[in-house]
C-alpha atoms as a PDB file:
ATOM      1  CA  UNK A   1      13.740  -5.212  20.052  1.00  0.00           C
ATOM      2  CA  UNK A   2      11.011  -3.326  18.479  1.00  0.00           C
ATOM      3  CA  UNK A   3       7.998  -3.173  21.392  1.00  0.00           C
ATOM      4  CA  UNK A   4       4.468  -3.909  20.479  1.00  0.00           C
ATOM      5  CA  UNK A   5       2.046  -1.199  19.578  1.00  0.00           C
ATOM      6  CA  UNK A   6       2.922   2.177  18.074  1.00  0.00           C
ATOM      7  CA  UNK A   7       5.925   3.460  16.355  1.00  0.00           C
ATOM      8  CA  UNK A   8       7.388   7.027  16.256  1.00  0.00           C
ATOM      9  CA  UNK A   9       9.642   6.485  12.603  1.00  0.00           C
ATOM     10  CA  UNK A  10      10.193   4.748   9.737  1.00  0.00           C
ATOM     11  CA  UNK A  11      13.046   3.287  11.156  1.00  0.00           C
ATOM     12  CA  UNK A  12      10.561   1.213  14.062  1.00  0.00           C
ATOM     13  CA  UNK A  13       7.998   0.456  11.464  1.00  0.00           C
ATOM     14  CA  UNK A  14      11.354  -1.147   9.285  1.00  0.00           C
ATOM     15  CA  UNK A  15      12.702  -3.019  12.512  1.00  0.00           C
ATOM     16  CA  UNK A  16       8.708  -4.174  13.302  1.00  0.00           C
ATOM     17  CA  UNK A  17       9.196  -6.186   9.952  1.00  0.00           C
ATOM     18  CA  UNK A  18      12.896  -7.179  10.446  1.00  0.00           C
ATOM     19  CA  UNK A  19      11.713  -8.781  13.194  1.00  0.00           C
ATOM     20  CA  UNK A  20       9.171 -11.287  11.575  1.00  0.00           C
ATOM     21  CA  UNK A  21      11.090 -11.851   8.540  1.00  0.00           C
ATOM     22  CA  UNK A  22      13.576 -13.136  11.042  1.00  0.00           C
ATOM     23  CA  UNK A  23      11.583 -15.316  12.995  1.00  0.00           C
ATOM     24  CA  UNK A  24       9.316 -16.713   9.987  1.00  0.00           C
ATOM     25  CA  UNK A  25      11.547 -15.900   6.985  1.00  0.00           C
ATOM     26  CA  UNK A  26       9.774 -15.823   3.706  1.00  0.00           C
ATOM     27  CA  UNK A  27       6.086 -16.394   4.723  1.00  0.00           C
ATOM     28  CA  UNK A  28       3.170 -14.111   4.809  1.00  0.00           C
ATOM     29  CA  UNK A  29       3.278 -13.594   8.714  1.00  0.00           C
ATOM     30  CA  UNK A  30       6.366 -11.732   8.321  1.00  0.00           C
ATOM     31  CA  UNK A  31       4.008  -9.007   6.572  1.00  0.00           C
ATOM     32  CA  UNK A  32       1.531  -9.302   9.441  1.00  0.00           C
ATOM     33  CA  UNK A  33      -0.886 -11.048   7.306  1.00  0.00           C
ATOM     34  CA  UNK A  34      -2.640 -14.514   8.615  1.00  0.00           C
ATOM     35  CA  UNK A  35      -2.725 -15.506   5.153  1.00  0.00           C
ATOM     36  CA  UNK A  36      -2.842 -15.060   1.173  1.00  0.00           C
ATOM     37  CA  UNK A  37      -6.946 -14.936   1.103  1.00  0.00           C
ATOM     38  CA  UNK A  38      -7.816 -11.358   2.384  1.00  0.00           C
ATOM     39  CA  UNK A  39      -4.856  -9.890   0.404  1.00  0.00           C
ATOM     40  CA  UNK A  40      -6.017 -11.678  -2.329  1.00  0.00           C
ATOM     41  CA  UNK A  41      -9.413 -10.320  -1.911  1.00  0.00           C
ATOM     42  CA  UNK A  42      -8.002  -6.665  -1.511  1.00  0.00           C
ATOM     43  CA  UNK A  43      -5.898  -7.104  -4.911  1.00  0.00           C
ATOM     44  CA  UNK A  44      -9.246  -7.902  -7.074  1.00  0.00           C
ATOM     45  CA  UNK A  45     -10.444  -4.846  -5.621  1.00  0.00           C
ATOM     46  CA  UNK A  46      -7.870  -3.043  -7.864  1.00  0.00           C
ATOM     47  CA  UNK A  47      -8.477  -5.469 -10.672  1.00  0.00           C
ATOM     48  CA  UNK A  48     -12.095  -4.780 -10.490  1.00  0.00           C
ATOM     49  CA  UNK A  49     -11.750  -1.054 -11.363  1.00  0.00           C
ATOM     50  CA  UNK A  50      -7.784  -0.901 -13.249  1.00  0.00           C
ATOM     51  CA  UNK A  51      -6.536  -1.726 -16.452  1.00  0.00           C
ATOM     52  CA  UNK A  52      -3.184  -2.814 -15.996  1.00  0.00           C
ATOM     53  CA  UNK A  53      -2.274  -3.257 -19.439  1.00  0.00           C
ATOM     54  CA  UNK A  54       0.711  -1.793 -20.831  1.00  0.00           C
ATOM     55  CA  UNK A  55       1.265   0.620 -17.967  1.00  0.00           C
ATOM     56  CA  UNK A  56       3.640   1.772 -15.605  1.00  0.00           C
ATOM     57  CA  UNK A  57       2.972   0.496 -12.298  1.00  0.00           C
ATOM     58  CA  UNK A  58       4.649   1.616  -8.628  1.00  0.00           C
ATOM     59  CA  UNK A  59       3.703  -0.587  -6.027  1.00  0.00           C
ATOM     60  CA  UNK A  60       4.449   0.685  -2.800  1.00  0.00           C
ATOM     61  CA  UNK A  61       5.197  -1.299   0.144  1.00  0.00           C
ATOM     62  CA  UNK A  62       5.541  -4.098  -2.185  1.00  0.00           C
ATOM     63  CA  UNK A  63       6.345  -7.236   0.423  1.00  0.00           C
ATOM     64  CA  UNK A  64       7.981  -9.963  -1.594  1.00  0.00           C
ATOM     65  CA  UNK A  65       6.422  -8.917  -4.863  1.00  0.00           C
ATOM     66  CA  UNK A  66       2.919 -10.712  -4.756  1.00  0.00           C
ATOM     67  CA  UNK A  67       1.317  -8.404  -6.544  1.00  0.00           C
ATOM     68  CA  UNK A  68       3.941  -8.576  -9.182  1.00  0.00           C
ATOM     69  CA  UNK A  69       3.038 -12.109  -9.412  1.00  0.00           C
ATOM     70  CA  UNK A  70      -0.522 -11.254 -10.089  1.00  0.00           C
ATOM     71  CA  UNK A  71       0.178  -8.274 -12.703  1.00  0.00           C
ATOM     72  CA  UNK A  72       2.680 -10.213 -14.808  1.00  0.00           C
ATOM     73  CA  UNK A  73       0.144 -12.962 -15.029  1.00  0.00           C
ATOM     74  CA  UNK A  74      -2.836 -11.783 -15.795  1.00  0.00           C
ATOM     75  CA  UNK A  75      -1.978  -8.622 -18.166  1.00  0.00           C
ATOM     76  CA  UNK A  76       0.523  -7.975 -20.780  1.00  0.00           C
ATOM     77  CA  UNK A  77       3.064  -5.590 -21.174  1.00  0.00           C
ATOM     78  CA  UNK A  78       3.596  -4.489 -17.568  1.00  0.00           C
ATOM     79  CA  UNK A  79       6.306  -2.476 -16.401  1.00  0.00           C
ATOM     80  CA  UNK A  80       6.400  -2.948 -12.616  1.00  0.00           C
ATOM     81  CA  UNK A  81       8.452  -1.418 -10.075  1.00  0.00           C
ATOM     82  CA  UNK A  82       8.068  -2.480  -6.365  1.00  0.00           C
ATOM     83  CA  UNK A  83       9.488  -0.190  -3.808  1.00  0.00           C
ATOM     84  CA  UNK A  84       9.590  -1.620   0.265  1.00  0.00           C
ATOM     85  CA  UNK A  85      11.496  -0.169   3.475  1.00  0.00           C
ATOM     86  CA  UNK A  86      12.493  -3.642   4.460  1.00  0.00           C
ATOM     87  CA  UNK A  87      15.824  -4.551   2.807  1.00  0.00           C
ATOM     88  CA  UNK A  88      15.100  -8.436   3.324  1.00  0.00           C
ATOM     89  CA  UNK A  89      11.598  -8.249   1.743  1.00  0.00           C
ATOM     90  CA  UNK A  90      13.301  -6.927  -1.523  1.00  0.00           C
ATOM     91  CA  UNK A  91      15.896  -9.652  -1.759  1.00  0.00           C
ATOM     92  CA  UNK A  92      13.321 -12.001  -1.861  1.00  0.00           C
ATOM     93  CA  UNK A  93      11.606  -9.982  -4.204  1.00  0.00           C
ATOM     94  CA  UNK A  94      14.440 -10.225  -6.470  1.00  0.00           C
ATOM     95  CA  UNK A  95      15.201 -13.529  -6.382  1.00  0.00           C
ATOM     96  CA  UNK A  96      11.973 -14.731  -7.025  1.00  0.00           C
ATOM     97  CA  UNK A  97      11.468 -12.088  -9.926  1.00  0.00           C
ATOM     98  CA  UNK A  98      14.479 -11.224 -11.263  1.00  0.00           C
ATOM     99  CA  UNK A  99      13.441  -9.567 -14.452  1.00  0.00           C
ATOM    100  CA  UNK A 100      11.297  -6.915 -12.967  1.00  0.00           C
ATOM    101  CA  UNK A 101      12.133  -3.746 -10.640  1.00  0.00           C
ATOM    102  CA  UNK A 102      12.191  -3.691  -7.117  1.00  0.00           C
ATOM    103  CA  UNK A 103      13.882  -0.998  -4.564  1.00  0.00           C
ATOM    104  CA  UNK A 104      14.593  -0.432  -1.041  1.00  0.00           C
ATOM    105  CA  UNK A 105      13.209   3.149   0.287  1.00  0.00           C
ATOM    106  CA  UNK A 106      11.054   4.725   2.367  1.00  0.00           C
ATOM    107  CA  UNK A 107       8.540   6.500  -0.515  1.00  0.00           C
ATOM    108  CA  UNK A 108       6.615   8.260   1.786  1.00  0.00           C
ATOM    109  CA  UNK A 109       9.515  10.502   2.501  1.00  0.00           C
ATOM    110  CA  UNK A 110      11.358  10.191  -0.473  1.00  0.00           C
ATOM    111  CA  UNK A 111       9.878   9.365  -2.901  1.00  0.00           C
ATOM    112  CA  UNK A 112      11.288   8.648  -6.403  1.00  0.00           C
ATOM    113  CA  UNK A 113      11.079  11.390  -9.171  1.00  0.00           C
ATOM    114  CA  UNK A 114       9.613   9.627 -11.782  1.00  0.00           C
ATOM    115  CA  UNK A 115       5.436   9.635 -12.147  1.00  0.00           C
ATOM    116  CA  UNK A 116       4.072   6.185 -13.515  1.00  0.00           C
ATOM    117  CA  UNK A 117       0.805   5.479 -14.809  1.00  0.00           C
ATOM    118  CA  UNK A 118      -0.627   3.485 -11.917  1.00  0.00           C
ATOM    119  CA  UNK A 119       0.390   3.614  -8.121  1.00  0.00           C
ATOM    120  CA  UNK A 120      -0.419   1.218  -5.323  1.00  0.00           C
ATOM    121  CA  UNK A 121      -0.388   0.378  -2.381  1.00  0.00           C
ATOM    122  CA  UNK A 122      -2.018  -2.730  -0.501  1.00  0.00           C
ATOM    123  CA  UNK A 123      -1.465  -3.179   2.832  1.00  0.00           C
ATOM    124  CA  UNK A 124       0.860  -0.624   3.185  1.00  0.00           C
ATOM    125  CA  UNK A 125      -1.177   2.069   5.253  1.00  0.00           C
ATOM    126  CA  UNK A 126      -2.304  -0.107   8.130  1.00  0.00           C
ATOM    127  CA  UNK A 127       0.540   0.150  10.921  1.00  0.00           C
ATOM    128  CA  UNK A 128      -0.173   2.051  14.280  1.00  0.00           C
ATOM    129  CA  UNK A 129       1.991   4.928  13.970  1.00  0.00           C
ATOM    130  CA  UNK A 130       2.443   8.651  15.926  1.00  0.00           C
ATOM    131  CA  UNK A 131       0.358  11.097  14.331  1.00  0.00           C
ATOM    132  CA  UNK A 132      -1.520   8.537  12.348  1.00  0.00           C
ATOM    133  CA  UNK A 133      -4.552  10.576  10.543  1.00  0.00           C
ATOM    134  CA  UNK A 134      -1.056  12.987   9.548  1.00  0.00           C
ATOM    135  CA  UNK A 135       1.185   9.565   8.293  1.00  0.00           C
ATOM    136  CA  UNK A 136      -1.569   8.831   6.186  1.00  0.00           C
ATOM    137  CA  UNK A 137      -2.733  12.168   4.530  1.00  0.00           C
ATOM    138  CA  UNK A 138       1.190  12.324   3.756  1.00  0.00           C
ATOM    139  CA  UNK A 139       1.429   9.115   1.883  1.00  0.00           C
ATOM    140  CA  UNK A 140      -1.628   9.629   0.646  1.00  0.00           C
ATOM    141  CA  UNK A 141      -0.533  12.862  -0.903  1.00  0.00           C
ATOM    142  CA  UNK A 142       2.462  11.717  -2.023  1.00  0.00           C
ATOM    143  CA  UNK A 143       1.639   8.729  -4.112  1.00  0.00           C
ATOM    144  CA  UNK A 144      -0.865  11.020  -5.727  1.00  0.00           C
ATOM    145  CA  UNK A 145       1.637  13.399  -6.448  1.00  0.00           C
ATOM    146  CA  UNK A 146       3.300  10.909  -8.403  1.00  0.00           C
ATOM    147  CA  UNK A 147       0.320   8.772 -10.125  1.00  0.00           C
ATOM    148  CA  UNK A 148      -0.757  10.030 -14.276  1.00  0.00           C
ATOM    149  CA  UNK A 149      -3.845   8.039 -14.071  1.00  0.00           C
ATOM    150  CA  UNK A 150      -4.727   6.686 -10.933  1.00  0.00           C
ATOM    151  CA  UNK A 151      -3.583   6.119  -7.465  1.00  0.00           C
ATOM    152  CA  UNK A 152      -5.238   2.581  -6.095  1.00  0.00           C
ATOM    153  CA  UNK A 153      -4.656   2.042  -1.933  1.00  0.00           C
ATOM    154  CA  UNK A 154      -6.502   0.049   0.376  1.00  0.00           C
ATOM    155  CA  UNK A 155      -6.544   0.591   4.444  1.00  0.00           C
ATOM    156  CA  UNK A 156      -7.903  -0.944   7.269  1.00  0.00           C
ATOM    157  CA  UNK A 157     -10.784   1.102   9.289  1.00  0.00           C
ATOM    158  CA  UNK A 158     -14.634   1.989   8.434  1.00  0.00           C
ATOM    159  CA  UNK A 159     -17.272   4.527   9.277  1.00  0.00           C
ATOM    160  CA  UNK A 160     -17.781   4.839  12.116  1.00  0.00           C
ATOM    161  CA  UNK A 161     -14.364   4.416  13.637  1.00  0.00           C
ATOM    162  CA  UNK A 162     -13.421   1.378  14.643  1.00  0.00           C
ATOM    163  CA  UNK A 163     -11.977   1.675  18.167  1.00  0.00           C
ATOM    164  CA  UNK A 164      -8.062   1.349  18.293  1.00  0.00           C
ATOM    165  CA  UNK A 165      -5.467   0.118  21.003  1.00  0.00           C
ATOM    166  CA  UNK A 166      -2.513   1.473  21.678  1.00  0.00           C
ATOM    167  CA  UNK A 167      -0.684  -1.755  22.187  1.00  0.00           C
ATOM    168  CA  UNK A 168      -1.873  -2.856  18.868  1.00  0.00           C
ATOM    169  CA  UNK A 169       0.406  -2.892  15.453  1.00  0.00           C
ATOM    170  CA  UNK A 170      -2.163  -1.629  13.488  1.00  0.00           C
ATOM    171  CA  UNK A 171      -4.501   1.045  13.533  1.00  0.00           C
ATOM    172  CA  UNK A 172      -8.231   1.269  11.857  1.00  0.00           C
ATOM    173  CA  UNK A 173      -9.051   4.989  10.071  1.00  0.00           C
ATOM    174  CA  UNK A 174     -11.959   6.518   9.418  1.00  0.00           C
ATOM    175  CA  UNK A 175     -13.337   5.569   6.015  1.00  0.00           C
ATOM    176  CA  UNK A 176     -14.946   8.610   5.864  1.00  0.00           C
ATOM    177  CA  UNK A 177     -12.655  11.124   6.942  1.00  0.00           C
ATOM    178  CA  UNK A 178     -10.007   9.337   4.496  1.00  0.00           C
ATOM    179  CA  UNK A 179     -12.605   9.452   1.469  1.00  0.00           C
ATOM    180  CA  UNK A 180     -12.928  13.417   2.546  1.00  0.00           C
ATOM    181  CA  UNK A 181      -9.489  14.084   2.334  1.00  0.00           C
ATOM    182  CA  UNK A 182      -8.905  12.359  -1.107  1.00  0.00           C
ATOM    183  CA  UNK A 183     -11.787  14.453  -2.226  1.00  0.00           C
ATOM    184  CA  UNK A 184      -9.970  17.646  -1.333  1.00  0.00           C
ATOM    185  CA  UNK A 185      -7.267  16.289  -3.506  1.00  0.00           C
ATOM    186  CA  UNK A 186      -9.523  15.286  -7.166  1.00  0.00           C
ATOM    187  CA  UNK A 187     -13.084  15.390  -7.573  1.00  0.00           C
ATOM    188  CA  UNK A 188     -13.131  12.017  -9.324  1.00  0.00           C
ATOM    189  CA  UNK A 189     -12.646   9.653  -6.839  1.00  0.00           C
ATOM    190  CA  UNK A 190     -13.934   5.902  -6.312  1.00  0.00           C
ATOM    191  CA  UNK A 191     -14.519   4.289  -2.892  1.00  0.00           C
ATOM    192  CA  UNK A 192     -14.975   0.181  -2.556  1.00  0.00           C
ATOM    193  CA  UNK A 193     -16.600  -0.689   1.243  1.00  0.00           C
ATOM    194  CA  UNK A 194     -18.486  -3.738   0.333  1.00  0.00           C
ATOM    195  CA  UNK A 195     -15.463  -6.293   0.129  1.00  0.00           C
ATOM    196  CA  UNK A 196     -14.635  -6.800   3.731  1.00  0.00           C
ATOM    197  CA  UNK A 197     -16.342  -5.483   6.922  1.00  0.00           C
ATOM    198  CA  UNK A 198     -13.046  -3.273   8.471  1.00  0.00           C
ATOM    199  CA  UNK A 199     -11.037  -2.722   5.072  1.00  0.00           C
ATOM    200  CA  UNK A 200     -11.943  -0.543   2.182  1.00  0.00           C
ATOM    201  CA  UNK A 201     -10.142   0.460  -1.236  1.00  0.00           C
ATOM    202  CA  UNK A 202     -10.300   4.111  -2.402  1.00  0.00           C
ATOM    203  CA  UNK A 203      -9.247   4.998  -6.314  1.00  0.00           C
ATOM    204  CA  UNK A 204      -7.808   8.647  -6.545  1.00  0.00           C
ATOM    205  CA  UNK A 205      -7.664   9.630 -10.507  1.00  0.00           C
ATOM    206  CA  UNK A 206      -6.217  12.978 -11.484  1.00  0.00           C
ATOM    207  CA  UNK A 207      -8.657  15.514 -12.965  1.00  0.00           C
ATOM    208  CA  UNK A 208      -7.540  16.910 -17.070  1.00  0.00           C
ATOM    209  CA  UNK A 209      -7.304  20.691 -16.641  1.00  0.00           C
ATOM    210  CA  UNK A 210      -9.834  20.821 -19.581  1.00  0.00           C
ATOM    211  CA  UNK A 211     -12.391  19.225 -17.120  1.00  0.00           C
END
């Protein structure tokens, strides 16, 4: 049994979800979400700013594909691939959409080779973790690494610092420190704040050498 509060690995952040999925089975709780709304509200963030059309999209830490659900819907021509460290969440995912692309892996850590046009990631940066500023510079890093035109994440936190527990699953950042970091990584860079009062969306878009 995974306790409550922090984890130390990938492998206590995977059993963390095992253990919802088990106890509520396909329902948004077993993503630690209360609901559909303030996802909802985080994806039109990314629709707000992205054209999804005809692009590659990577969406990491992909749940049971609601996103997907979204994309496929409201723009043509998308080739989606969902990636997700919990095994169960991507044999839902698959079931419910069979004719796109979902895998199991941790992509933080390895990572696929390919690049695609758009990565994502909602949700997916929130848990309480060792070394958390660290876990999330990584992933941070490493979905840029792999984005052509723009890497699109959301995270829970705000300027000043909300203040954390250590018996808590999650963990709030510093908006600031996060938007400073991204900055060291591309010069053209887009921060949302004004959606939610302890959530905020930062767009990372690669700069052309010619710039």
């Amino acid at each position: 049994m995974t306790k409550k509060g922090k984890t130390t690995s990938s492998e206590e952040i995977r059993e963390a979800y095992q253990e919802k999925f088990d106890k509520y089975g396909y329902d948004p709780r077993s993503l630690f979400w209360k609901g559909l709304g303030a996802s909802h509200q985080r994806f039109r963030q990314m629709w707000a700013e992205i054209d999804f059309n005809d692009k590659s999209v990577l969406d990491v830490g992909c749940g049971f594909g609601e996103m997907a659900r979204f994309l496929t819907k409201r723009y043509s021509e998308v080739k989606y691939t969902g990636v997700d460290i919990v095994p169960e969440f991507i044999n839902v995912a698959r079931e419910k959409y069979p004719d796109l692309r979902f895998e199991v892996g941790d992509y933080f850590y390895d990572p696929m080779n390919e690049k695609f046009d758009i990565v994502i990631a909602s949700g997916t940066l929130n848990s309480n973790v060792e070394n958390n500023m660290d876990f999330r510079k990584n992933a941070i890093k490493v979905m840029f690494e792999h984005t052509k035109r723009v890497l699109a994440f959301n995270m829970l936190g705000k300027h000043p610092q909300p203040e954390n527990k250590d018996d808590s699953n999650i963990w709030y950042a510093d908006s600031l420190e996060i938007l400073d970091y991204c900055m060291s990584l591309t010069r053209r860079v887009a921060f949302h704040a004004n959606y939610h009062p302890r959530d905020f969306t930062i767009f990372m878009y690669p700069v052309n050498k010619r710039n």
